[in-house]
N, C-alpha and C. Protein backbone atom coordinates (compact mmCIF):
# COMPACT_ATOMS: atom_id res chain seq x y z
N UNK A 1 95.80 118.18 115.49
CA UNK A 1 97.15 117.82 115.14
C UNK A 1 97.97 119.09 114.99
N UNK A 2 99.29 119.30 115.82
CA UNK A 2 100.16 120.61 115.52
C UNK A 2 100.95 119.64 114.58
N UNK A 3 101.50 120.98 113.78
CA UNK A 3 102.91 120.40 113.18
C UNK A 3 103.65 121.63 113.30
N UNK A 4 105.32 120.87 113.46
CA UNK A 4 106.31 121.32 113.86
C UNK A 4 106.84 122.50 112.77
N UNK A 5 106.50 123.70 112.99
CA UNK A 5 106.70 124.91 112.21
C UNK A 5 108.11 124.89 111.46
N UNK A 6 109.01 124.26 112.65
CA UNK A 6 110.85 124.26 112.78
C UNK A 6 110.96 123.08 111.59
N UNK A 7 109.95 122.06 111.83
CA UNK A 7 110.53 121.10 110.73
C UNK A 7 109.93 121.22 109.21
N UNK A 8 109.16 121.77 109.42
CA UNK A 8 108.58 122.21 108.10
C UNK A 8 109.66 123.56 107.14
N UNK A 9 110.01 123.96 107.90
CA UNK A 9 111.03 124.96 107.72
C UNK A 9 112.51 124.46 107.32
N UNK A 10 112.66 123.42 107.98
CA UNK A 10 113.97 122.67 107.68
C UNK A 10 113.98 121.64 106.17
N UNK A 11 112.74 121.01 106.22
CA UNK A 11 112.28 120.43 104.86
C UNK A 11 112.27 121.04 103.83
N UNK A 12 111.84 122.82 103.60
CA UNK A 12 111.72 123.40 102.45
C UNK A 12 113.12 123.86 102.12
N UNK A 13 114.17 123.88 103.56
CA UNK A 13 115.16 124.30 103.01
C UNK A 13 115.98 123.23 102.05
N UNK A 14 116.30 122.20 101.82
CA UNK A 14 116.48 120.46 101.69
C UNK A 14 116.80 121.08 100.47
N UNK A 15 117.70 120.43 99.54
CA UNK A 15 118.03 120.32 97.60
C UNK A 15 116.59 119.36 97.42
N UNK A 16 116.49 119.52 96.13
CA UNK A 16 115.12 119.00 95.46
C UNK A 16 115.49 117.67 95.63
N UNK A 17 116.43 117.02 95.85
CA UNK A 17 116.82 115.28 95.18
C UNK A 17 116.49 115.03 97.13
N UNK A 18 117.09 115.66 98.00
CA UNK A 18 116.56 115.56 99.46
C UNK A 18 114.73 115.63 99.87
N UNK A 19 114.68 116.37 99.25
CA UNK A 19 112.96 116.77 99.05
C UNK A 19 112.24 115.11 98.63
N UNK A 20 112.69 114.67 96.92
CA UNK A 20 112.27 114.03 96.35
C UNK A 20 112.39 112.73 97.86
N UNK A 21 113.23 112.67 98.03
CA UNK A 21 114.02 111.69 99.58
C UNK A 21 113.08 111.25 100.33
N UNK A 22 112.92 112.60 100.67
CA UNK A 22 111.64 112.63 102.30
C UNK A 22 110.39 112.56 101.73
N UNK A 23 109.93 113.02 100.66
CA UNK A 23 108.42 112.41 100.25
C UNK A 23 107.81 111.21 99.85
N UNK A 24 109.20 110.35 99.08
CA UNK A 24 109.06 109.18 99.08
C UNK A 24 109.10 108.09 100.61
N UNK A 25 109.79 108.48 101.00
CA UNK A 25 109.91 107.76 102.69
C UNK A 25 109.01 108.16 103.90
N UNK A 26 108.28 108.80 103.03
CA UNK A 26 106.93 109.77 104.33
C UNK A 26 105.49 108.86 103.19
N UNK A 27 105.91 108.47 101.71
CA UNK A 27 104.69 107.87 101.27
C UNK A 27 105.19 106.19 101.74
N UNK A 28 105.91 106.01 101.56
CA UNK A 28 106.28 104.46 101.83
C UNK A 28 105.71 104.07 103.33
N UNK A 29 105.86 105.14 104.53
CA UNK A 29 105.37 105.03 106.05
C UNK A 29 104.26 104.77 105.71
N UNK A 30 103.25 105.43 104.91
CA UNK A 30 101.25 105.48 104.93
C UNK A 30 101.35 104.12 104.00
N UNK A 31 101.88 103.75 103.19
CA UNK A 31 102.04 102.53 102.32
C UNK A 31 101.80 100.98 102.92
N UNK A 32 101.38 101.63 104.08
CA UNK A 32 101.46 99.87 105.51
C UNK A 32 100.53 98.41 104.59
N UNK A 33 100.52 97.65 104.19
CA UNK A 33 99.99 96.58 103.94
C UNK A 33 98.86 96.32 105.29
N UNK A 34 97.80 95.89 104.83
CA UNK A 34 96.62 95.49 106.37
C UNK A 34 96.93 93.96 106.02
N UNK A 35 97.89 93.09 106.83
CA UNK A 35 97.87 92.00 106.61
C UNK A 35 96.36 91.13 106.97
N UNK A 36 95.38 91.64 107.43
CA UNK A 36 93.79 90.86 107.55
C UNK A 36 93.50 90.69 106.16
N UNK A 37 93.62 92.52 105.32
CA UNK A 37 93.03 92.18 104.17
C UNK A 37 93.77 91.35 102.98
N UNK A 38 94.76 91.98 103.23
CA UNK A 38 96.12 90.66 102.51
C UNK A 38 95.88 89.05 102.82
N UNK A 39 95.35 88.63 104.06
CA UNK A 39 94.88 87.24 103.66
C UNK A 39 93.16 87.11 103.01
N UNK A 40 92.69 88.31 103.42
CA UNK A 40 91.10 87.88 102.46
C UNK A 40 91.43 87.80 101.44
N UNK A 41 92.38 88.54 100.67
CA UNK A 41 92.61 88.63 99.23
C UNK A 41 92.98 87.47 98.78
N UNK A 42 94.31 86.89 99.36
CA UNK A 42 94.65 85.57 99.02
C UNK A 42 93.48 84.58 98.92
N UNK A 43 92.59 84.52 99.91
CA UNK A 43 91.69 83.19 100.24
C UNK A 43 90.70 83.79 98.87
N UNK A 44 90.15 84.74 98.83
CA UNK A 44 89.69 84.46 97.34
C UNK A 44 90.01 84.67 96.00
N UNK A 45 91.40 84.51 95.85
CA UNK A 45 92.09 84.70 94.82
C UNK A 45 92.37 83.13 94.81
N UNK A 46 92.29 82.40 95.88
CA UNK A 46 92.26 80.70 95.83
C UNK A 46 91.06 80.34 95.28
N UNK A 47 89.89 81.02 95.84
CA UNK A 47 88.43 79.81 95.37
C UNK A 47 88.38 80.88 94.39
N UNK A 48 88.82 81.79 93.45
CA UNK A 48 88.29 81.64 92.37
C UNK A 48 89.46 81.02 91.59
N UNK A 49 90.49 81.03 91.27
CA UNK A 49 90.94 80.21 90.89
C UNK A 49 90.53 78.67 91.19
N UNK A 50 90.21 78.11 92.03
CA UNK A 50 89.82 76.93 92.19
C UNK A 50 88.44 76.76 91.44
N UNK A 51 87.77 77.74 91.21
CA UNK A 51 86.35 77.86 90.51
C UNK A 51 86.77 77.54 88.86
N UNK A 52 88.11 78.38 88.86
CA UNK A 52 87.64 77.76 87.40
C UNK A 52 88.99 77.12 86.80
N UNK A 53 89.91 76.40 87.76
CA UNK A 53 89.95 74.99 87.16
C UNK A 53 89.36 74.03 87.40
N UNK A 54 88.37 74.40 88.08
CA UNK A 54 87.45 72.82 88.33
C UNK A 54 85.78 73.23 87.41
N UNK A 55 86.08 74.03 86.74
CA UNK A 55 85.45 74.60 85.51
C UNK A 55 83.71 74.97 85.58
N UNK A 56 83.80 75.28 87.02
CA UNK A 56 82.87 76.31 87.86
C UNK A 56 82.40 77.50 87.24
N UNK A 57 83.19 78.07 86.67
CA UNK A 57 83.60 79.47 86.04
C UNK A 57 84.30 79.47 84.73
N UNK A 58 84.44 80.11 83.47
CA UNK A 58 85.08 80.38 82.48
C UNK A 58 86.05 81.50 82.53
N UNK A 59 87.25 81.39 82.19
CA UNK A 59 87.76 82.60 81.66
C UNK A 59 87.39 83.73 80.57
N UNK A 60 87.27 84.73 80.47
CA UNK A 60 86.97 85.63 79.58
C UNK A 60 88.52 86.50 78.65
N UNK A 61 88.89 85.74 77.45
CA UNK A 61 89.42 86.50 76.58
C UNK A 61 89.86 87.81 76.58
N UNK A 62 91.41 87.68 76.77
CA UNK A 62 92.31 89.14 76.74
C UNK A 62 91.71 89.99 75.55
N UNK A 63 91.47 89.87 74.70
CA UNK A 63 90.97 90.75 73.60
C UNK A 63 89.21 91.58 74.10
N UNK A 64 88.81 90.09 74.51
CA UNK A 64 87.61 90.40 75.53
C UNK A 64 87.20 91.75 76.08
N UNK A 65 88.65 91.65 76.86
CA UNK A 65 88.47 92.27 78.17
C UNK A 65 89.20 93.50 77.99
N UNK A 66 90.19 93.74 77.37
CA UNK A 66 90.89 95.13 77.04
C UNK A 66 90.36 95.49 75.59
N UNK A 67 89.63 94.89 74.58
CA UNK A 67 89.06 95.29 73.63
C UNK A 67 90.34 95.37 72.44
N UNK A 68 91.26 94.52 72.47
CA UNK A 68 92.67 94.59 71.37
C UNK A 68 93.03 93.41 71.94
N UNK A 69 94.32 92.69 70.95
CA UNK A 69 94.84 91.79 71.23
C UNK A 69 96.00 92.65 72.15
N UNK A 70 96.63 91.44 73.06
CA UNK A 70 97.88 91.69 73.51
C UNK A 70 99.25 91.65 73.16
């Protein structure tokens, strides 16, 4: 992979609030959603929810589980 010496050069010159600009919009590009795994997630975020209102499964207690009330 080259990178562009000229644009790297043009970036450092940028005000900090321009800087802050382009790093957020260069993390948001790598930020892509994998819509495959976005539906595995859904489909078992269904059967376990379906697990335990059909009382397959128990819930485990917020105090439980973070060790304090909420």
């Amino acid at each position: 992979m080259q990178i562009d010496n000229a644009l790297i050069d043009q970036a450092l010159k940028l005000k900090p609030q321009e800087k802050l600009l382009m790093v957020e919009l260069l993390m948001q590009s790598l930020d892509k959603p994998d819509e495959q795994i976005a539906e595995i997630w859904l489909q078992e975020a269904e059967r376990r929810l379906h697990a335990y209102q059909s009382g397959h499964c128990k819930g485990i207690p917020v105090e439980e589980v973070f060790g304090e009330p909420l």
